[in-house]
Protein backbone atom coordinates (compact mmCIF):
# COMPACT_ATOMS: atom_id res chain seq x y z
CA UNK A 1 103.91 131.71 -42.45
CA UNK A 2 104.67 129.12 -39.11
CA UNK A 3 108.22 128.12 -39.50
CA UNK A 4 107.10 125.02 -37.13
CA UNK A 5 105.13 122.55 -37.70
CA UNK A 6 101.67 122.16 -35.28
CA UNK A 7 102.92 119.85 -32.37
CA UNK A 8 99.29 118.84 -32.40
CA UNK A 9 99.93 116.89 -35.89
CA UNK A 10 100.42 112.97 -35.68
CA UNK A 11 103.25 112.01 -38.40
CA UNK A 12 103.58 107.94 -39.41
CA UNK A 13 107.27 107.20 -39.59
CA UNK A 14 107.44 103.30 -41.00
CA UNK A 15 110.36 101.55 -41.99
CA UNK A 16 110.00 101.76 -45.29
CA UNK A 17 110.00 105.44 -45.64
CA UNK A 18 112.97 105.80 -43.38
CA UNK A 19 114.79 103.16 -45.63
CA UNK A 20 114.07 105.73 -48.68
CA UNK A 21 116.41 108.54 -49.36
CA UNK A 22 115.49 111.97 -48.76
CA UNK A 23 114.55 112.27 -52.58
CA UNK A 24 113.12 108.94 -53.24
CA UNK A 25 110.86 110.07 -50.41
CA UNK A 26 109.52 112.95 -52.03
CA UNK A 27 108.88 111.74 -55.14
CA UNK A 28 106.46 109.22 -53.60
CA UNK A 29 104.94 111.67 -51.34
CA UNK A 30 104.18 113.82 -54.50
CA UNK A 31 101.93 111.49 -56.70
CA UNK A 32 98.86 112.27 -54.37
CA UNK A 33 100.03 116.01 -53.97
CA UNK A 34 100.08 116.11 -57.28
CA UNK A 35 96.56 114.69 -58.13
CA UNK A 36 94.72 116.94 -54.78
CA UNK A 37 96.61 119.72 -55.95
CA UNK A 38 95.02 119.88 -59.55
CA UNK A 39 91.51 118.41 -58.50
CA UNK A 40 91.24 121.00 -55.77
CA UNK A 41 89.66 123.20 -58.46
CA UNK A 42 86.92 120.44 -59.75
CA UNK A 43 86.40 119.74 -56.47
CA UNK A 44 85.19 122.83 -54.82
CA UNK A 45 82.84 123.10 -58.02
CA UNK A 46 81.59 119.83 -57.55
CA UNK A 47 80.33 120.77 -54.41
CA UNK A 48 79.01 123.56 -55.49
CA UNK A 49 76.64 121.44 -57.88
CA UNK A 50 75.68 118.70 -55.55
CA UNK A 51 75.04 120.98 -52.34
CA UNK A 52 73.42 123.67 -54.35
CA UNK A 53 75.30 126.84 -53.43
CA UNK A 54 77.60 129.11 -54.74
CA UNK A 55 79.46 130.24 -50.66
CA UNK A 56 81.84 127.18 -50.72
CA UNK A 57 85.53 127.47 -50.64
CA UNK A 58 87.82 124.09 -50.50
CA UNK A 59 91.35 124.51 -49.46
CA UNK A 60 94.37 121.88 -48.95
CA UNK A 61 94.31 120.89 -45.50
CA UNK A 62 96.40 119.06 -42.49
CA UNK A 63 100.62 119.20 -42.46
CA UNK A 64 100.91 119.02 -45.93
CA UNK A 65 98.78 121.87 -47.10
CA UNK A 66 101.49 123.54 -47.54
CA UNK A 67 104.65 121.24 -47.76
CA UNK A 68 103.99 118.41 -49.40
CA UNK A 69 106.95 116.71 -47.42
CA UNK A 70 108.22 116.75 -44.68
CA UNK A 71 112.04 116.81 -43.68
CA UNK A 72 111.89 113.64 -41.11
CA UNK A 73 109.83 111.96 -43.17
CA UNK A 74 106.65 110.24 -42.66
CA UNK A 75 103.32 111.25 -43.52
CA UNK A 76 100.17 113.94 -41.91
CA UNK A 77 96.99 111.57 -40.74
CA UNK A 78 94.79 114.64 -41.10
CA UNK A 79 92.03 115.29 -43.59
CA UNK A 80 93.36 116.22 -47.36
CA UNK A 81 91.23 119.11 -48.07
CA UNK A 82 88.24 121.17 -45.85
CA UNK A 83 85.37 122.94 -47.92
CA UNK A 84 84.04 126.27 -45.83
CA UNK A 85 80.54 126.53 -46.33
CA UNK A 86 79.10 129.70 -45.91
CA UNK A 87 82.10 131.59 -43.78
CA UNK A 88 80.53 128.89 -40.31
CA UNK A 89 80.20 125.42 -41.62
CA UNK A 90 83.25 123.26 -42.17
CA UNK A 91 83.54 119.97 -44.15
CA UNK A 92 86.15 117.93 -44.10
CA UNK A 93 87.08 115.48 -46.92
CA UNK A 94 89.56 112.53 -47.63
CA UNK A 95 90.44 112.01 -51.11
CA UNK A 96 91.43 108.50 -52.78
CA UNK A 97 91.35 107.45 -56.14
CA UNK A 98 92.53 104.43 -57.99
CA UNK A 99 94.52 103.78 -61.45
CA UNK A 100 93.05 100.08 -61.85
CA UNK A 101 89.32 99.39 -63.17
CA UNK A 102 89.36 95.62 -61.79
CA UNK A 103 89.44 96.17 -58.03
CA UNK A 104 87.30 93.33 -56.23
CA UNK A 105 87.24 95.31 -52.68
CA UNK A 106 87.47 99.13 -52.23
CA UNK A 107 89.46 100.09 -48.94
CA UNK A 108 89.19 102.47 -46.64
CA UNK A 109 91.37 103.13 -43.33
CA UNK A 110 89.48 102.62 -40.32
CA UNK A 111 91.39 105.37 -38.18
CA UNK A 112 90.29 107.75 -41.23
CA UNK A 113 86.69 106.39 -40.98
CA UNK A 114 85.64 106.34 -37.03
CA UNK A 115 86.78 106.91 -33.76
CA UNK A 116 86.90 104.40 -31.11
CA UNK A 117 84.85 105.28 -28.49
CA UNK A 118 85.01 102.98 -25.09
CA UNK A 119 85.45 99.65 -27.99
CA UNK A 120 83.08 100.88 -30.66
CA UNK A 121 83.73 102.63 -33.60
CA UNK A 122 82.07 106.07 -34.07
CA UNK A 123 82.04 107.60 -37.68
CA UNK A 124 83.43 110.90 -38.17
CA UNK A 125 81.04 113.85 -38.32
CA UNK A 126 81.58 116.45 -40.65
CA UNK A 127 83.79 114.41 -43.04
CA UNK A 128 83.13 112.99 -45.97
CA UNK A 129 85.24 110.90 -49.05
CA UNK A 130 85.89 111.51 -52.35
CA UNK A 131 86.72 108.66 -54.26
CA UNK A 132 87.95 108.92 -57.80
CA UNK A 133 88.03 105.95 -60.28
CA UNK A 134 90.28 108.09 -63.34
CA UNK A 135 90.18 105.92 -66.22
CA UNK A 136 86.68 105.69 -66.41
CA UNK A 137 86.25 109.27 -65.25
CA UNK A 138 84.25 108.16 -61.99
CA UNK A 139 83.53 109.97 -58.63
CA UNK A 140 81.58 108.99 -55.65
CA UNK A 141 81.59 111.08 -52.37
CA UNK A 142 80.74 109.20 -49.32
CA UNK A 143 79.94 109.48 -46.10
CA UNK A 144 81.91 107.28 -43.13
CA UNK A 145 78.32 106.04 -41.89
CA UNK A 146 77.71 104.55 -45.20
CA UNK A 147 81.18 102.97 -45.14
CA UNK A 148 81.10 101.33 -42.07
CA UNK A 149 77.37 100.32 -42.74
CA UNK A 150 78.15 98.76 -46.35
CA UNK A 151 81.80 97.72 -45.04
CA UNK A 152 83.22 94.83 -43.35
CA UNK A 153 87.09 95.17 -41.30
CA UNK A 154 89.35 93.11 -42.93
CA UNK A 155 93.02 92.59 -44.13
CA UNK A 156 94.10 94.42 -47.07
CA UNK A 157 96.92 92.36 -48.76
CA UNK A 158 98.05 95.66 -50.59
CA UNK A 159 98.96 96.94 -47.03
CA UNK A 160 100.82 94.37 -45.31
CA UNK A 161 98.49 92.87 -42.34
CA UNK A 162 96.60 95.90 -41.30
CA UNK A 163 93.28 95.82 -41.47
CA UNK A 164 90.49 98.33 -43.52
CA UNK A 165 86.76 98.74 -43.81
CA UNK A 166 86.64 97.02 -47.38
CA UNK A 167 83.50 97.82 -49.72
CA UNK A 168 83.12 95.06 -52.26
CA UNK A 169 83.28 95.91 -56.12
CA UNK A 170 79.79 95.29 -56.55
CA UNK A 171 78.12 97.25 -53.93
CA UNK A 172 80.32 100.25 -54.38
CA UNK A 173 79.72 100.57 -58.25
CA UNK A 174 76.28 101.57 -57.54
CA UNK A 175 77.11 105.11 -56.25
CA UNK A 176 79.69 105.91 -58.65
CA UNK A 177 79.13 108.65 -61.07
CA UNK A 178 80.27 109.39 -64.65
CA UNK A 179 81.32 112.78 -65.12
CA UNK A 180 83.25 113.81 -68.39
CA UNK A 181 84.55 117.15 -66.61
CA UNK A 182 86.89 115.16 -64.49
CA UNK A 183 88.68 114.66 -68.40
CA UNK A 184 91.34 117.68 -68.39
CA UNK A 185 91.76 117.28 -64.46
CA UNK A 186 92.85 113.47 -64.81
CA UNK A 187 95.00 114.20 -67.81
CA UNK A 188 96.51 116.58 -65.79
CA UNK A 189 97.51 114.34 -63.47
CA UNK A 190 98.51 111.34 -65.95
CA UNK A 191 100.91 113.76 -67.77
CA UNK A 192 102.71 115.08 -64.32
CA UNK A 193 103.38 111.40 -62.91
CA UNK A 194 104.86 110.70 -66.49
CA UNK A 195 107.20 113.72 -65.65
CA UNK A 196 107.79 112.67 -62.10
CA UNK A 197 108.79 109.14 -63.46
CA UNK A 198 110.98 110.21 -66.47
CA UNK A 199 113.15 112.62 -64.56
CA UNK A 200 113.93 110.62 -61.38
CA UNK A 201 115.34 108.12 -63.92
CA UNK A 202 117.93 110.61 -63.98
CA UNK A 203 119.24 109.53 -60.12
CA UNK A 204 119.62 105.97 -61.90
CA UNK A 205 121.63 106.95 -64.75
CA UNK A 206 124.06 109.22 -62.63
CA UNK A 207 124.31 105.91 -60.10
CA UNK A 208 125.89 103.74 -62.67
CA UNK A 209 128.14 106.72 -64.58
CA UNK A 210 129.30 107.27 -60.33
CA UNK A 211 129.23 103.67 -59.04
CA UNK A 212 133.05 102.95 -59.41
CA UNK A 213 133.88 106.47 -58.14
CA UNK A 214 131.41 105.39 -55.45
CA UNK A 215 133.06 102.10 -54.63
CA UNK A 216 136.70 103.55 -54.54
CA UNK A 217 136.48 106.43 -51.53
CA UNK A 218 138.59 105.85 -49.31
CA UNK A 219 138.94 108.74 -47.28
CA UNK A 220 136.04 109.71 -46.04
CA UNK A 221 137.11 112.59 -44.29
CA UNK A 222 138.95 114.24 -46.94
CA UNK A 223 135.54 114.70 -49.31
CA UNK A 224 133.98 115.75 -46.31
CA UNK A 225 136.89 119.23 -45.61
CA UNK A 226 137.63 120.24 -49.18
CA UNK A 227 135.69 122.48 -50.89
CA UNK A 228 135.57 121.08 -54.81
CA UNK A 229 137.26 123.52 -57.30
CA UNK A 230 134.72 123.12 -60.27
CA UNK A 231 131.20 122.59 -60.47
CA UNK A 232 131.64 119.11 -61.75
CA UNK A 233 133.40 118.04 -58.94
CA UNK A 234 131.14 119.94 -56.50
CA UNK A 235 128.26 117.58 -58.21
CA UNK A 236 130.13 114.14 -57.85
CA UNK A 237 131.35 115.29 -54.06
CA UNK A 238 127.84 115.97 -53.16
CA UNK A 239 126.34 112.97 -54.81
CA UNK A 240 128.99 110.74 -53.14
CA UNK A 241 128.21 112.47 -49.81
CA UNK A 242 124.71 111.71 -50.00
CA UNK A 243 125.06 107.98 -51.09
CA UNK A 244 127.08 108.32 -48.11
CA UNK A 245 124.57 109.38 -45.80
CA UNK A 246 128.03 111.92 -44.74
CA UNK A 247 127.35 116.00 -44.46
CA UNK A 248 130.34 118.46 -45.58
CA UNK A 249 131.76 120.00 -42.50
CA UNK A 250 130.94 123.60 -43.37
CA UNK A 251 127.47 123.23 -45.37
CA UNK A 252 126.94 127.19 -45.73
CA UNK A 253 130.55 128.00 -46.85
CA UNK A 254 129.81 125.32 -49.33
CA UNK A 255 126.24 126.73 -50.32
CA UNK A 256 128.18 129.94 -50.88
CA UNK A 257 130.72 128.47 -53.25
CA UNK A 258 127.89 126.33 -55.12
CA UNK A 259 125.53 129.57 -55.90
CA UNK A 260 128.86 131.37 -57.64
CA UNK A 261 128.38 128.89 -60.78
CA UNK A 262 124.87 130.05 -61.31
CA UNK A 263 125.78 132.17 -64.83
CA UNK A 264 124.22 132.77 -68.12
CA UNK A 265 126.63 130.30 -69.75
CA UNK A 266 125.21 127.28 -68.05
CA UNK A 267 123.77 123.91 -69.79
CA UNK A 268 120.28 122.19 -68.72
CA UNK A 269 123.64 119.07 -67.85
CA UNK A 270 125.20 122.24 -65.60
CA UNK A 271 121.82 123.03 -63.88
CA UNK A 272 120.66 119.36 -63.28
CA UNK A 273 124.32 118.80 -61.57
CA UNK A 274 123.95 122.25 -59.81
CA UNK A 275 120.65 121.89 -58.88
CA UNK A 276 121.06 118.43 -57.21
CA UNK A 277 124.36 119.63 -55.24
CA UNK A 278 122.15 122.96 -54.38
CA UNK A 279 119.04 120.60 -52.83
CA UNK A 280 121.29 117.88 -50.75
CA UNK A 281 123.72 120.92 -49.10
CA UNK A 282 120.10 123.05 -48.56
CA UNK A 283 118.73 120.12 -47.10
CA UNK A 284 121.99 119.89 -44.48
CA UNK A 285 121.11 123.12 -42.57
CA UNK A 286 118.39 122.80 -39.93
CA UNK A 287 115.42 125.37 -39.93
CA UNK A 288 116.93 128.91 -38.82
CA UNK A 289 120.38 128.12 -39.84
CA UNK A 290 120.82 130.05 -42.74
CA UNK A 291 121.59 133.89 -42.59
CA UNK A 292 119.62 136.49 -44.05
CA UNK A 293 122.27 137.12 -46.97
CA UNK A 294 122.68 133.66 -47.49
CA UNK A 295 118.65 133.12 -48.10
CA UNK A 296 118.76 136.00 -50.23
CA UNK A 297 121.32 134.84 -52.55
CA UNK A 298 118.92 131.33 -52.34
CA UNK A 299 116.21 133.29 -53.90
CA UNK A 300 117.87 135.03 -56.44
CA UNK A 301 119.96 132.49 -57.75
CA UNK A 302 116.79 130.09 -58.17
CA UNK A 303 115.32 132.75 -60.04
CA UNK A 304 117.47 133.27 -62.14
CA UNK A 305 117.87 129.20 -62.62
CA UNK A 306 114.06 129.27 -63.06
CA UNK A 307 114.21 131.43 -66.32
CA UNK A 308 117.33 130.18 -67.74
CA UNK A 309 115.88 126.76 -67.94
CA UNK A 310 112.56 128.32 -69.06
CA UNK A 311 114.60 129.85 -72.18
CA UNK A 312 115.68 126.34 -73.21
CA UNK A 313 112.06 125.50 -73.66
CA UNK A 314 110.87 125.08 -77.32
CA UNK A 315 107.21 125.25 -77.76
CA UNK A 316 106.74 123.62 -80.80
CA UNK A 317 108.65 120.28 -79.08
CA UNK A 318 107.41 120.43 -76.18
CA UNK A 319 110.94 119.96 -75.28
CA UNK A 320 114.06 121.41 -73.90
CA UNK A 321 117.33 122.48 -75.34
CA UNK A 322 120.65 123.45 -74.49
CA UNK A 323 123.37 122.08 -76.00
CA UNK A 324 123.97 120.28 -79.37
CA UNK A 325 125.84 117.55 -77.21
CA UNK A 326 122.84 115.98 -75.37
CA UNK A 327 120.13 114.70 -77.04
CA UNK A 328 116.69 116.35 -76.48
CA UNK A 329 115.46 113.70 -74.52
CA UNK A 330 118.14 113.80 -72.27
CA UNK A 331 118.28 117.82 -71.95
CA UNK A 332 114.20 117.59 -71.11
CA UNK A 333 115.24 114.97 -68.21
CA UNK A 334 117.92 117.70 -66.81
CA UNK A 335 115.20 120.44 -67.25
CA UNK A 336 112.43 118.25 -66.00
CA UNK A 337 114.68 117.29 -63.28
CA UNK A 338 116.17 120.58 -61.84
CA UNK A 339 112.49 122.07 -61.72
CA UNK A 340 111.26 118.91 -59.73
CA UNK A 341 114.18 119.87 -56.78
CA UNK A 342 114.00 123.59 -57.27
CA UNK A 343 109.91 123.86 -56.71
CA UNK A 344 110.89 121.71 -53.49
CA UNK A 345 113.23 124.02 -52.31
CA UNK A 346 111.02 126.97 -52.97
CA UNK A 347 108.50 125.65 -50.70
CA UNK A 348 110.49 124.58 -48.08
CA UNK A 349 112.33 127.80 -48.23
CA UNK A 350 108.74 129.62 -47.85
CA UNK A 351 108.07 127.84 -44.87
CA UNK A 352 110.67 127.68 -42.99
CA UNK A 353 112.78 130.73 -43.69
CA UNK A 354 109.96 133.08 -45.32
CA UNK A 355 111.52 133.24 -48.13
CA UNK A 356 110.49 135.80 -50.90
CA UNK A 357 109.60 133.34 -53.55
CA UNK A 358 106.40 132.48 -55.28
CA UNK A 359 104.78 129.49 -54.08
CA UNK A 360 103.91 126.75 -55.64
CA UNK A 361 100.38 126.42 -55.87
CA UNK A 362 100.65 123.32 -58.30
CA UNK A 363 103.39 120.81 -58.61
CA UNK A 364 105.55 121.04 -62.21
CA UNK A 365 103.81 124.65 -62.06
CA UNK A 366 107.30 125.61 -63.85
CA UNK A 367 106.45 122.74 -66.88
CA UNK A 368 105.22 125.00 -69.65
CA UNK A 369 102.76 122.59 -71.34
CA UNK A 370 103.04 119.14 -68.73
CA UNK A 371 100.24 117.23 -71.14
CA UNK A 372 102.54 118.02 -74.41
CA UNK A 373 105.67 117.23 -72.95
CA UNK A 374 104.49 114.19 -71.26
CA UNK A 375 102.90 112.85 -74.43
CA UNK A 376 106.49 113.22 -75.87
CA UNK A 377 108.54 111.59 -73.43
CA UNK A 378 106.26 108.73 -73.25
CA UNK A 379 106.78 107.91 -76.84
């Protein structure tokens, strides 16, 4: 696995993702990871169908195929997924799709669409679109020729003042398709942003129960030189820190410390607190800083964080439990939450430190049943 990323890629860096924090950041970046990564699989068999052979093989593509964020922010401009076609042909293939039924225009970005060529605008070869209405259990793929043909440039309200070829409602409808296979896939999907929603509430609640201790610091470089003595006050420290936008002085020594709570005895309220002081001081070290004993203590404590919160898990609920002092709905959060920062880690650990964890192949892959749980937590 590359520990660096292709200097070839091209990376947007706007304002508004730099104003985000590092985990507001990927939580937006994973609502369309998390709908390619589950319609990869209806995808590729879609093809399949409308191209009339078996030899087709669709992978993730671009600087997220891997990483579905990236540590300076920003986002890949590359293709979402390529489909080999029989071991020589290639096909590359953007993927949209849209919650709301009463869209008047359908956009599409021009620098995804055609290249400009000495001032006119040649379509892509060997690309194509897949555009997914979910509600009504739509598809369309599309070809950039027929976009630019069918499309006219204009301003996209939505997206500030840049511009898009923009399909109207009525012309697009016509090559939309119903397919009822797309069912399990979008559900999927619907249950998994639920999840993604209900446990970065968490971030909110722990704001207000911090924000006086958050107004009151004074000394700035005290929290920054002493390590705290319990795992409570590790959590506050490193949420402070963060808010801060400070980093303690000796991140691995701290890392070190942190990992000796992981035990047996811990609560899914332990493990959220744990887990969130365990992503912002893993974050701190720069690819290649962290020693070979240190990444193996990295893998085994997550491990063993990954099957403690997976014994909390009662099947019949659909829920977590841990302690008779937090309600279910709040112990689901912490579990919800800790596997949302832990599958990040894993992944970032795999590719830049080759760590010997499993990757994650699907986001919430950890979730036992991500429909039944989500049904629950949205009642």
């Amino acid at each position: 696995m590359s520990k660096k990323i292709d200097a070839k890629l091209v990376y947007a860096q706007s304002s508004d993702i730099k104003a985000r924090t590092y985990i507001e950041y990927r939580k937006d970046m994973k609502k369309k990871a998390i709908a390619e990564l589950e319609i990869k699989e209806w995808l590729e068999n879609k093809l399949k169908e409308e191209l009339g052979r078996k030899d087709i093989v669709v992978e993730k593509y671009g600087g997220d195929k891997f990483l579905w964020f990236l540590r300076g922010g920003g986002i890949t401009r590359e293709p979402d997924f390529i489909a080999y076609i029989n071991e020589k042909g290639k096909l590359f293939i953007e993927f949209q799709y849209a919650d709301k039924e009463d869209l008047q225009f359908f956009d599409f970005k021009i620098s995804k669409v055609a290249k400009k060529v000495k001032n006119k605008r040649i379509p892509y070869e060997n690309k194509i679109f897949l555009y997914i209405l979910k509600n009504s259990l739509k598809y369309a793929f599309i070809s950039p020729e027929w976009i630019i043909e069918q499309g006219e440039i204009g301003v996209v309200p939505a997206w500030g003042s840049r511009q898009a070829y923009r399909i109207p409602k009525k012309r697009f409808e016509k090559i939309l398709k119903k397919d009822e296979s797309l069912k399990p896939f979008v559900e999927v999907i619907d249950a998994k942003i639920t999840i993604l929603d209900f446990q970065h509430h968490l971030i909110s609640i722990w704001e207000e129960k911090l924000s006086k201790e958050l107004q009151k610091v004074i000394d700035e470089e005290k929290l920054v030189k002493i390590i705290p003595k319990t795992l409570e006050g590790f959590f506050k420290v490193c949420f402070i820190l963060d808010h801060l936008d400070k980093i303690p002085e000796n991140v691995n020594l701290w890392l070190v410390y942190l990992l000796s709570y992981v035990n047996d005895k811990l609560t899914l309220k332990d493990i959220a607190m744990l887990v969130y002081s365990l992503d912002f001081l893993y974050a701190k070290l720069p690819p290649g800083e962290i020693e070979p004993n240190e990444l193996r203590e990295i893998e085994e404590k997550i491990k063993k964080l990954i099957k403690l919160i997976n014994s909390f898990y009662n099947n019949e609920e659909g829920l977590y439990r841990s302690s008779i002092k937090e309600s279910p709905l709040d112990e689901t959060r912490f579990a919800l939450f800790s596997i949302n920062l832990i599958e990040d880690i894993i992944q970032d650990a795999i590719y830049y430190h080759n760590a010997n964890l499993t990757p994650i192949t699907k986001i919430y892959q950890n979730v036992k049943n991500p429909v039944k749980t989500a049904k629950i937590i949205k009642k």
